[in-house]
Every structure is written in structure tokens, then in C-alpha cells.
N, C-alpha and C. Protein backbone atom coordinates (compact mmCIF):
# COMPACT_ATOMS: atom_id res chain seq x y z
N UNK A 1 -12.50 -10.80 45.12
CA UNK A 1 -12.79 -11.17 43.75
C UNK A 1 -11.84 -10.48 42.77
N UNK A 2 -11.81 -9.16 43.17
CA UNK A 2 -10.62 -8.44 42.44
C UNK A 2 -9.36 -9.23 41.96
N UNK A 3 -8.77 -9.96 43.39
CA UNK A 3 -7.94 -9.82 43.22
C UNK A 3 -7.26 -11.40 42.21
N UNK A 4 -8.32 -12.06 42.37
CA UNK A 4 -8.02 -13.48 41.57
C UNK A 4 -8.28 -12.81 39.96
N UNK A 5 -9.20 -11.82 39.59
CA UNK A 5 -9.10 -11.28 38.24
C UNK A 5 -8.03 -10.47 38.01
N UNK A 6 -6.63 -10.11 38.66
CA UNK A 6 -5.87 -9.95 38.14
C UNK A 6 -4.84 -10.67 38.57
N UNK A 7 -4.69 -11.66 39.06
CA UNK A 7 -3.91 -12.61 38.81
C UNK A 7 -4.10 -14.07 37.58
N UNK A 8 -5.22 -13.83 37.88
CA UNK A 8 -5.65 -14.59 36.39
C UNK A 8 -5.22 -14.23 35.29
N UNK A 9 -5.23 -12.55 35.07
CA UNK A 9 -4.92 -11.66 33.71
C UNK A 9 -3.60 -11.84 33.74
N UNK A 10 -2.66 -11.77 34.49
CA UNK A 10 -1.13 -11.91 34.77
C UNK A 10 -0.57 -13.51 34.33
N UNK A 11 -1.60 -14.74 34.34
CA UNK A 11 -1.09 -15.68 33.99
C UNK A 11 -2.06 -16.51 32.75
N UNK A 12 -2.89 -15.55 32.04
CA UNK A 12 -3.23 -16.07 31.11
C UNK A 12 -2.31 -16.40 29.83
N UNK A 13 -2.62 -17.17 28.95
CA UNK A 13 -1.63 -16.70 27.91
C UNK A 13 -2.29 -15.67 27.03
N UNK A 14 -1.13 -14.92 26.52
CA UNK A 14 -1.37 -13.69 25.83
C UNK A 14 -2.15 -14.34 23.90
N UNK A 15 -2.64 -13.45 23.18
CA UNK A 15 -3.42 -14.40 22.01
C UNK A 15 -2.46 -13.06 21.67
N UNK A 16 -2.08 -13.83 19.87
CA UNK A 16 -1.50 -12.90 19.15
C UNK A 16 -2.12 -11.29 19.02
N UNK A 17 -3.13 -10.77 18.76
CA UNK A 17 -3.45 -10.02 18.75
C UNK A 17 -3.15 -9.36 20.55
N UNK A 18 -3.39 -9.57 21.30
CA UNK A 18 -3.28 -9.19 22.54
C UNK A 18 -1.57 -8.56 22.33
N UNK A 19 -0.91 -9.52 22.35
CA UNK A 19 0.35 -8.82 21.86
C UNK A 19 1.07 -7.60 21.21
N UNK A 20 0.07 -8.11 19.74
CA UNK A 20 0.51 -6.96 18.81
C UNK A 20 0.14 -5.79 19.44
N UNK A 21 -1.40 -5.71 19.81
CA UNK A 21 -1.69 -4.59 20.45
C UNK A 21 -1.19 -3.65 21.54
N UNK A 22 -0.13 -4.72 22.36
CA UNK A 22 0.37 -4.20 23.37
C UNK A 22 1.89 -3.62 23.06
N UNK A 23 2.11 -4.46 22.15
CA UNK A 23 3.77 -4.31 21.47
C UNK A 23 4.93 -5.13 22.58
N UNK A 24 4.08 -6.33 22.60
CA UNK A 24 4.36 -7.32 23.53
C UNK A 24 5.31 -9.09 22.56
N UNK A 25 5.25 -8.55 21.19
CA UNK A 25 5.95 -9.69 20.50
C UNK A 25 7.19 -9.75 20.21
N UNK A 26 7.71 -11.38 19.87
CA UNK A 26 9.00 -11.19 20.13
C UNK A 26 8.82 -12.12 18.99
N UNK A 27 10.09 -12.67 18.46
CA UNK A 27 10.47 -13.24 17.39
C UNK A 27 9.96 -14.83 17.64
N UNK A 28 9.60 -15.52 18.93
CA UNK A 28 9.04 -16.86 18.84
C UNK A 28 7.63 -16.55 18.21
N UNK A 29 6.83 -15.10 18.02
CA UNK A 29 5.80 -15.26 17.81
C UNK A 29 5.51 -15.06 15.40
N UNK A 30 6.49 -15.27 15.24
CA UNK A 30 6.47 -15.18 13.79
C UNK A 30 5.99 -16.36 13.30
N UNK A 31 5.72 -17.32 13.13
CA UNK A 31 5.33 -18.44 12.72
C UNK A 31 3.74 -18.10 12.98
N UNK A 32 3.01 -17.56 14.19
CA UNK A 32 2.28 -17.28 14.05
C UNK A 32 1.59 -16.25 13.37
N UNK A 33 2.70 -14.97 13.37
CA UNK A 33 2.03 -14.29 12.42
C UNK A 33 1.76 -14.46 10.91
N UNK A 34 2.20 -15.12 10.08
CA UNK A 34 2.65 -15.47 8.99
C UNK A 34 1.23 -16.23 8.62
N UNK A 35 0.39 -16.81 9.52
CA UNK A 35 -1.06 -17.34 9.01
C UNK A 35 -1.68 -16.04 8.72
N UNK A 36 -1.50 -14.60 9.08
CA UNK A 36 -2.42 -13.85 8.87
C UNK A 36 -1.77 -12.58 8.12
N UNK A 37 -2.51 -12.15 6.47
CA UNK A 37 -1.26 -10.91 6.36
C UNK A 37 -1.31 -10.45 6.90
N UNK A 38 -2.33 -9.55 7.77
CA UNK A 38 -1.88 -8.11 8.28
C UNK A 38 -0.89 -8.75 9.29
N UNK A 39 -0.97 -9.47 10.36
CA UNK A 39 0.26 -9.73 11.14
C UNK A 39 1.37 -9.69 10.57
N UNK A 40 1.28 -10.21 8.87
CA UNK A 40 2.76 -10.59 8.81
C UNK A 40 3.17 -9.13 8.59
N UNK A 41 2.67 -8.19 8.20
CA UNK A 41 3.09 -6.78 7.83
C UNK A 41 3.32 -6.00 8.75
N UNK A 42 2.63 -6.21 10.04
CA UNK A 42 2.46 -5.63 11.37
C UNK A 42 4.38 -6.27 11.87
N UNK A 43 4.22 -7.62 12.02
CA UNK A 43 5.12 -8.52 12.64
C UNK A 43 6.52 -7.68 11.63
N UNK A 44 6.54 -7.83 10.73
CA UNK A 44 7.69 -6.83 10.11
C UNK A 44 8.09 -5.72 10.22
N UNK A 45 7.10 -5.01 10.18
CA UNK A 45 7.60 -3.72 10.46
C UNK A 45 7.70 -3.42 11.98
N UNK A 46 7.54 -4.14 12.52
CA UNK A 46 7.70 -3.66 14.02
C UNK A 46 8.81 -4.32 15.35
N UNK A 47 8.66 -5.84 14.63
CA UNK A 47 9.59 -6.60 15.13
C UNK A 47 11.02 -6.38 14.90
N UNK A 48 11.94 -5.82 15.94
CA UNK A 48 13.60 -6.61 14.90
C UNK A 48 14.25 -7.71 15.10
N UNK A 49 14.46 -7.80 13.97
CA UNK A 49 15.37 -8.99 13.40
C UNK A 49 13.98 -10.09 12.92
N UNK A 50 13.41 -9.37 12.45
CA UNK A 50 11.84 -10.49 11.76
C UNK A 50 12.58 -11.15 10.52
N UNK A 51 12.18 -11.96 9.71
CA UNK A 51 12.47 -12.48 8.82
C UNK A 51 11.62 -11.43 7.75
N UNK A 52 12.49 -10.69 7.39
CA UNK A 52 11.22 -9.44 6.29
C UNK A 52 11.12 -10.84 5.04
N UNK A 53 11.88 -11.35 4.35
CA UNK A 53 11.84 -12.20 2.98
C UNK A 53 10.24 -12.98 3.55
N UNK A 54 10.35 -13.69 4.31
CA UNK A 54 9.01 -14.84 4.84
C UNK A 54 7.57 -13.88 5.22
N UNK A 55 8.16 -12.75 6.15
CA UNK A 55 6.95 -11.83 6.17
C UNK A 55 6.00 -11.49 5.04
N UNK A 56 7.13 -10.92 3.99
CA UNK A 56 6.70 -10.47 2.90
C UNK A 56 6.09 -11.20 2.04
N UNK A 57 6.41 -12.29 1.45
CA UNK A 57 5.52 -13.22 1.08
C UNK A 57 4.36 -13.96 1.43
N UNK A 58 4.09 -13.31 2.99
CA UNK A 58 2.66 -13.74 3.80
C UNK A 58 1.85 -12.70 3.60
N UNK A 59 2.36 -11.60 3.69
CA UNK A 59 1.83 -10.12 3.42
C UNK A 59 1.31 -9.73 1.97
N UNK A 60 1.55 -9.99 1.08
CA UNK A 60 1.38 -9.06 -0.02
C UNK A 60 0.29 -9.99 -0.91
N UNK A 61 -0.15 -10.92 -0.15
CA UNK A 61 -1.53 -11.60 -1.07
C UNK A 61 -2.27 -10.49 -1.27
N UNK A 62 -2.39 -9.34 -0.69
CA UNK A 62 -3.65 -8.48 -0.26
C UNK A 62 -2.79 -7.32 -1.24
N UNK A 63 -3.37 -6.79 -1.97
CA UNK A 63 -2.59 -5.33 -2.37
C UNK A 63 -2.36 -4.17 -1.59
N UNK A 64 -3.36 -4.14 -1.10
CA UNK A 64 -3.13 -2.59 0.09
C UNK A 64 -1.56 -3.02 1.07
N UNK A 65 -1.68 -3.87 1.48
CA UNK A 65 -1.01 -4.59 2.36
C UNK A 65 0.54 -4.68 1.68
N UNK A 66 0.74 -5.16 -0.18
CA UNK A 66 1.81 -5.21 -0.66
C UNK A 66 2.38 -3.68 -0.50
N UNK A 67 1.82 -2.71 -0.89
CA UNK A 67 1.82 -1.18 -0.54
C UNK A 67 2.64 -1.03 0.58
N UNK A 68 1.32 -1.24 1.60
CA UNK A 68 2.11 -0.63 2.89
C UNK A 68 3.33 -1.17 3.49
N UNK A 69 3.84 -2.75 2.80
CA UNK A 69 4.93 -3.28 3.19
C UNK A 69 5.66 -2.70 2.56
N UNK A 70 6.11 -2.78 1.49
CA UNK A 70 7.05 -1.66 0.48
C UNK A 70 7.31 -0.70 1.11
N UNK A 71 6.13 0.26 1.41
CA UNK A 71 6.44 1.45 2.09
C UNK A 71 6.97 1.97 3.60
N UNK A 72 6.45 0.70 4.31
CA UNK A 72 6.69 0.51 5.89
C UNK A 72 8.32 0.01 6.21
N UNK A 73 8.46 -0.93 5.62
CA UNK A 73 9.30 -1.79 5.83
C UNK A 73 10.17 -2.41 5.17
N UNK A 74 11.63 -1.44 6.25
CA UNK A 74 12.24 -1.69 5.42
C UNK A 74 13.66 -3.31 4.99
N UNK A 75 14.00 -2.77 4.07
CA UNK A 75 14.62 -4.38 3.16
C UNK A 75 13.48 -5.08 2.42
N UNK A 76 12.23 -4.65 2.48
CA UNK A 76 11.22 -4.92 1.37
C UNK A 76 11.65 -4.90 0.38
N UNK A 77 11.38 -6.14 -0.73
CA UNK A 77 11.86 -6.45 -2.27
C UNK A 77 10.82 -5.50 -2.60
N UNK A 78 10.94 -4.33 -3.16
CA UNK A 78 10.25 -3.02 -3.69
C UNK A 78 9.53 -3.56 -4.78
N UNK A 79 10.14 -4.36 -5.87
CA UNK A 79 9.52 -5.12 -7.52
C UNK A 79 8.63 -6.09 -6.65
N UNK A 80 8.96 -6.90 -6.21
CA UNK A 80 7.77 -7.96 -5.51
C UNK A 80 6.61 -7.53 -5.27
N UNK A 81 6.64 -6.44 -4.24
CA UNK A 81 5.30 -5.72 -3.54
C UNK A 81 4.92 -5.16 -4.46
N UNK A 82 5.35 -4.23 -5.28
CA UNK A 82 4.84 -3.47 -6.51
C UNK A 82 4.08 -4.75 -7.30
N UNK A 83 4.37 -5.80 -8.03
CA UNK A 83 3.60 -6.82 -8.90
C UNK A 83 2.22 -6.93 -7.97
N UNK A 84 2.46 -6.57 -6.62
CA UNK A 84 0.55 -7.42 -6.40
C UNK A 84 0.33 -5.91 -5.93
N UNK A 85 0.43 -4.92 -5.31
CA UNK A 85 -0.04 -3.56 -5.67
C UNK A 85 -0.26 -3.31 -6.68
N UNK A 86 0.03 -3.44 -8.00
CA UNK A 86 -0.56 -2.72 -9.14
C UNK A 86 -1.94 -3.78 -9.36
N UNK A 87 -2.17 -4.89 -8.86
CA UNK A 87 -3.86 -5.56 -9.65
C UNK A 87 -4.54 -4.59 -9.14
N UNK A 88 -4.59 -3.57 -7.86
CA UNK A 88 -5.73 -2.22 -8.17
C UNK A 88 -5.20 -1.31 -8.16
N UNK A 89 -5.79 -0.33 -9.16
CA UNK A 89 -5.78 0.71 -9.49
C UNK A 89 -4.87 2.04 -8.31
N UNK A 90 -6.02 1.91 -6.37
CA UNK A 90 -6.21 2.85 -6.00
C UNK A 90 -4.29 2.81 -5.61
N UNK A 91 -4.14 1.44 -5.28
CA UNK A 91 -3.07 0.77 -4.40
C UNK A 91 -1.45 1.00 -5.71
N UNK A 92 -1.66 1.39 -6.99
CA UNK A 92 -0.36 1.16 -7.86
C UNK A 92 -0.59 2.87 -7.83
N UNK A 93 -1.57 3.49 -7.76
CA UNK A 93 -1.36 4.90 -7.87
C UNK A 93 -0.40 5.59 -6.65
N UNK A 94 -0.71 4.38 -5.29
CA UNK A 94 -0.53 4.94 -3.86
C UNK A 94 0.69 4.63 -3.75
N UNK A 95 1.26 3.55 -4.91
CA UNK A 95 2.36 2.53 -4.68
C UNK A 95 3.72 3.83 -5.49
N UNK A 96 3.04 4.28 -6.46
CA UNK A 96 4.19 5.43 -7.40
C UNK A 96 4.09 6.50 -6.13
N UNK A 97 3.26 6.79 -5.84
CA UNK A 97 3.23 8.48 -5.15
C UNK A 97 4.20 8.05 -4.07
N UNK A 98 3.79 7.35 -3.36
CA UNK A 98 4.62 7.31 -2.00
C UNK A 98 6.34 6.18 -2.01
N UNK A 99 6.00 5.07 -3.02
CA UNK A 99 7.59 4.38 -2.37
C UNK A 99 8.53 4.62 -3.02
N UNK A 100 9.15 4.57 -2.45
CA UNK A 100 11.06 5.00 -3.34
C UNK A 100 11.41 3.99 -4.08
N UNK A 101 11.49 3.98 -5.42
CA UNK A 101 12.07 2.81 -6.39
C UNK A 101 11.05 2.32 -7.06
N UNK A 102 10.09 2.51 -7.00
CA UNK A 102 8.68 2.66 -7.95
C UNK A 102 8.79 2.63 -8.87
N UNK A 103 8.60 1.43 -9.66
CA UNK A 103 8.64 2.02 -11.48
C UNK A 103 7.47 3.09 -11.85
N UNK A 104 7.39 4.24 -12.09
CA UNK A 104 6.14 4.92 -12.35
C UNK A 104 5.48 4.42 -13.56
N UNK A 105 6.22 4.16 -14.73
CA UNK A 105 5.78 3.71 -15.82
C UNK A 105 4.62 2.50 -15.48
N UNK A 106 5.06 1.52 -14.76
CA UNK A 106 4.07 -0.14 -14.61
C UNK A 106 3.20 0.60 -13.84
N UNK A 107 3.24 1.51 -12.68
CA UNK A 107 2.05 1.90 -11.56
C UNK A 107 1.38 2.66 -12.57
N UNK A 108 1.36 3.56 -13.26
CA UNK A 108 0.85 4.65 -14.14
C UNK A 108 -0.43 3.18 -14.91
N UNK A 109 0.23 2.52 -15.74
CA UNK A 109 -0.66 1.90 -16.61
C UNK A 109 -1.37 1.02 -15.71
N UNK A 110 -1.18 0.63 -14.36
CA UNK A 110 -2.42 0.27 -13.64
C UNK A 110 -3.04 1.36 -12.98
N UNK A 111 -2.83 2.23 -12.47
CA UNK A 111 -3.61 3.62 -11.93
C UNK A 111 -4.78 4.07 -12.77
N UNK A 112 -4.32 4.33 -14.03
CA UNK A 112 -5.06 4.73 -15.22
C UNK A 112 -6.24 4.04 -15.42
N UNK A 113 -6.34 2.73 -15.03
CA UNK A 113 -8.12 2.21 -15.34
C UNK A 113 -9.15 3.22 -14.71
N UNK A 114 -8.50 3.83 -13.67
CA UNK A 114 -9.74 4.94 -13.51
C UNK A 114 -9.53 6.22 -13.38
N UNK A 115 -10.31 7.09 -14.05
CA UNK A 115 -10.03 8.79 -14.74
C UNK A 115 -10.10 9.40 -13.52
N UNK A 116 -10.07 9.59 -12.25
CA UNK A 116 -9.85 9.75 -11.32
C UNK A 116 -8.34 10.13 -10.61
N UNK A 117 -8.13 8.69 -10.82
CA UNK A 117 -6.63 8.64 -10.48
C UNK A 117 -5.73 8.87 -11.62
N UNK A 118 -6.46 9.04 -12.71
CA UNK A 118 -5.68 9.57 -13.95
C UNK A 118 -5.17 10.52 -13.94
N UNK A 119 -5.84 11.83 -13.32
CA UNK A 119 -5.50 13.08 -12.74
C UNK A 119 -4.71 13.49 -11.82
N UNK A 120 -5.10 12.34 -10.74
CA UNK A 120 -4.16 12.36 -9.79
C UNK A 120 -3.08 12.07 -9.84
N UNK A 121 -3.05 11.25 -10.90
CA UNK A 121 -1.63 10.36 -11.13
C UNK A 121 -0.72 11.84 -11.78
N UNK A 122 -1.46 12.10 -12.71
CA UNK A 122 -1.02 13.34 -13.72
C UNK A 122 -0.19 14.69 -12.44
N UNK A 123 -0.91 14.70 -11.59
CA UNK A 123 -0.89 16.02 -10.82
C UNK A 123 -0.05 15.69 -9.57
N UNK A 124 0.08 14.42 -9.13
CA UNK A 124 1.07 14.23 -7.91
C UNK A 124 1.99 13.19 -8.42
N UNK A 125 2.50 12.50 -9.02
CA UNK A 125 3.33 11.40 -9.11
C UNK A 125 4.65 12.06 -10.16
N UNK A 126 5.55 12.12 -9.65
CA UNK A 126 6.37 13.00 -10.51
C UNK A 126 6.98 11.47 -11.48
N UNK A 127 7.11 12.33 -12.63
CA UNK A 127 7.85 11.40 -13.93
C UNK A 127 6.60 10.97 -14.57
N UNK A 128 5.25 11.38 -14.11
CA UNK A 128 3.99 10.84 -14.86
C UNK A 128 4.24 11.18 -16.66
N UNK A 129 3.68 10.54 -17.27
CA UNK A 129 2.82 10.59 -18.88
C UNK A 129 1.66 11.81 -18.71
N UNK A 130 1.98 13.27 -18.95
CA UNK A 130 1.01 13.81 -18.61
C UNK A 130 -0.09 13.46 -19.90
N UNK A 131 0.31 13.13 -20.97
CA UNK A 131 -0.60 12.62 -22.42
C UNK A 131 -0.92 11.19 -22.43
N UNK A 132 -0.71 10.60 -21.65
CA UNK A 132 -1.40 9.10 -21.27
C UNK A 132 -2.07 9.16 -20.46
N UNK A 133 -1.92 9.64 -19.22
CA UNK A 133 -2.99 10.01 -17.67
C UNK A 133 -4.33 10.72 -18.54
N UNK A 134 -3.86 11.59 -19.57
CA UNK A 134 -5.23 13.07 -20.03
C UNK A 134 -6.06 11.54 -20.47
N UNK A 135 -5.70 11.15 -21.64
CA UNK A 135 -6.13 9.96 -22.24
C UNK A 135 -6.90 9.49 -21.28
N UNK A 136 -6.68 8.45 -20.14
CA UNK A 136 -7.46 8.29 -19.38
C UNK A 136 -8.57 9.24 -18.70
N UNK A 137 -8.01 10.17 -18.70
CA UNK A 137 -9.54 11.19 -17.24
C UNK A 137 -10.10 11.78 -18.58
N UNK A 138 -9.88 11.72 -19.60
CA UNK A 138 -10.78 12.42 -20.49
C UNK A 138 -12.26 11.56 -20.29
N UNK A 139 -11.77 10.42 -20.11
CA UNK A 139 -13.53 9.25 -20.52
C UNK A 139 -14.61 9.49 -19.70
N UNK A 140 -14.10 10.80 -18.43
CA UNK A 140 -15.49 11.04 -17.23
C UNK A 140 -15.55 12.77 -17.43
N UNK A 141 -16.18 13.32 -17.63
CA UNK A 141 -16.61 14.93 -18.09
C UNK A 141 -15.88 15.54 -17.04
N UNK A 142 -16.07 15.22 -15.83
CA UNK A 142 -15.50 16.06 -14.81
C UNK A 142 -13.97 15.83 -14.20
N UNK A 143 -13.24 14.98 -14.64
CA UNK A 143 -12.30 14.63 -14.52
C UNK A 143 -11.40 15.41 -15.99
N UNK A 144 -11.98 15.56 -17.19
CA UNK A 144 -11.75 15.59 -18.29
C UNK A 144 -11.08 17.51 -18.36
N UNK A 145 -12.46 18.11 -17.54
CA UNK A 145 -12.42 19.40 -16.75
C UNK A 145 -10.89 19.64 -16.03
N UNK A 146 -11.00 19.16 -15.16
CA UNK A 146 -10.48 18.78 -13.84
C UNK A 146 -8.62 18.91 -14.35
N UNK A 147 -8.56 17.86 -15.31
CA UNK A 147 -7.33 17.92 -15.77
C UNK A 147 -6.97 18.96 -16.53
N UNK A 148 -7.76 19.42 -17.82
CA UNK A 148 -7.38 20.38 -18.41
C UNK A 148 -7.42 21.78 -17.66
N UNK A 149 -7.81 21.90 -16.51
CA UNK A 149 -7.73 23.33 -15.50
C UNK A 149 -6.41 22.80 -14.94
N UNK A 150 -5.60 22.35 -14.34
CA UNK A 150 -4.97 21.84 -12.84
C UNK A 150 -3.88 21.25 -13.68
N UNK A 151 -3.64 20.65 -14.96
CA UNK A 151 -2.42 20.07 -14.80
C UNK A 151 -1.71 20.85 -16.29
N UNK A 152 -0.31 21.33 -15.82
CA UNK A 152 0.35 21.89 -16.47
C UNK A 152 0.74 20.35 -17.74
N UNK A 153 0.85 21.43 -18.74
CA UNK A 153 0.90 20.78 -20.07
C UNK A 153 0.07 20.09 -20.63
N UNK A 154 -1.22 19.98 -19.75
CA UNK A 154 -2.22 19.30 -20.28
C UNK A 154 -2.95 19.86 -21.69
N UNK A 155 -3.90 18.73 -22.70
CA UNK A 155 -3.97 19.72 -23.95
C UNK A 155 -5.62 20.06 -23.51
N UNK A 156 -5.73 21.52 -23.32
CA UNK A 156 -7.07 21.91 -23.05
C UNK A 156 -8.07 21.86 -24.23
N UNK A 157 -8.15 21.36 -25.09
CA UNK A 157 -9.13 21.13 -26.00
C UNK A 157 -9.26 19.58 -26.28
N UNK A 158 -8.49 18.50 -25.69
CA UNK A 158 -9.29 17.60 -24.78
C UNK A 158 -10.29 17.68 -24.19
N UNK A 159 -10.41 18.84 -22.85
CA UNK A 159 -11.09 18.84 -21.89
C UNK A 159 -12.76 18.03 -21.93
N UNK A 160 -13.37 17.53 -23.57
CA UNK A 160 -14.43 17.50 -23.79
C UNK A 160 -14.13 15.65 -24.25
N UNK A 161 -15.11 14.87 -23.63
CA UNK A 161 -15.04 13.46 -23.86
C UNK A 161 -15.66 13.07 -25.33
């Protein structure tokens, strides 16, 4: 019985995922990845000689996903991925901190919807607005704190919403 279950496994066909997982794809399998973002982001950064331009435009419906392509992979149009990373907040904050060529200015004014990442933005993203980020984390008490302790040049009589 054994032995027809692994000859069976040896001549099944492989399903995209089976692949990716194995690191079993080759460039006939791009057309398929391209129905799904994460494949197409997976299929890019891992494949060579992928079509990054076609990937990328399958990939970056999703923001997290525009992110990690920017950041993964490279010959990524950096401005492209950045426009659908900044519709959230967590993903334009993640998009300045980490990729090279980042406008900080456009990620900053989407980061900033939440006083959270206002701080964060303030305290890790170099070239930040430290008086636009305060502006933002002032509107939550503990964030408001938070900044006026931790970030140099901040104005400590802010600290109060």
C-alpha cells in the first residue's frame, strides 16, 4: 500500500501553493500566481527573472503586501507601492521606517491618523516633523505623555490634550 502512495505523490500534479511551499516554482508558474496577491509578492521576490512590473501590480491591491513588495523586492517602482501603502496608517508608518526612497513627508501625513504611530513616527523614522507627529499623539493622554518624555525636541507643555 505504501508503496502506490508514493508513487502516486511523485506523479501527482503539484497545486501552486504546494510549490511555493516547497520552492518548487519556475517562471511557467506566473500567470498563475498573479490571480492571487500574496503569490504575486511571494512569486517576485523569490522567483528569477519574474516579471516584477506584472507582479507588482497583482500585489499591491492589499497595502501590507504594497509594503512588503517595496521592501522585499527588488526593481519595485518604490512611488507605486508607497500610493497603496499609505491608505493605512500602520503600513505608511512601516513603509517610511523601513524602505529606501520613501517620501517621509506623504508616509508621515498618513501615519499620523493615529497618536500612536505619531510617536513612533516622531521617535524612529528619521527626517520626521517632530511638531506635526506631537500635534497628532497629543489627542490620546498617554501618547501625549509618551512623546513629551522620549522624543527630543518635543514641546513638553503640550504633553496635556
Amino acid at each position: 500500500m505504501l508503496e502506490f502512495l508514493i508513487r502516486d505523490a511523485k506523479t501527482a500534479p503539484k497545486s501552486f501553493g504546494y510549490k511555493l511551499r516547497n520552492n518548487l516554482l519556475t517562471l511557467e508558474d506566473q500567470e498563475e500566481a498573479l490571480t492571487n496577491p500574496k503569490w504575486a509578492y511571494c512569486f517576485a521576490k523569490d522567483v528569477k527573472g519574474a516579471n516584477i512590473k506584472v507582479c507588482q501590480e497583482a500585489a499591491i491591491k492589499n497595502p501590507e503586501l504594497a509594503y512588503r513588495f517595496a521592501k522585499d523586492v527588488k526593481g519595485a517602482d518604490i512611488e507605486v507601492c508607497q500610493e497603496q501603502a499609505i491608505k493605512e496608517p500602520e503600513w505608511a508608518y512601516n513603509f517610511a521606517r523601513h524602505v529606501k526612497g520613501a517620501n517621509i513627508e506623504v508616509c508621515q501625513e498618513a501615519a499620523i491618523k493615529n497618536p500612536e504611530l505619531a510617536y513612533r513616527f516622531a521617535k524612529y523614522v528619521k527626517g520626521a516633523d517632530i511638531e506635526v507627529c506631537q500635534e497628532a499623539a497629543v489627542r490620546d493622554p498617554y501618547w501625549a505623555y509618551a512623546f513629551a518624555r522620549d522624543i527630543t525636541g518635543a514641546d513638553a507643555e503640550r504633553a496635556t490634550c
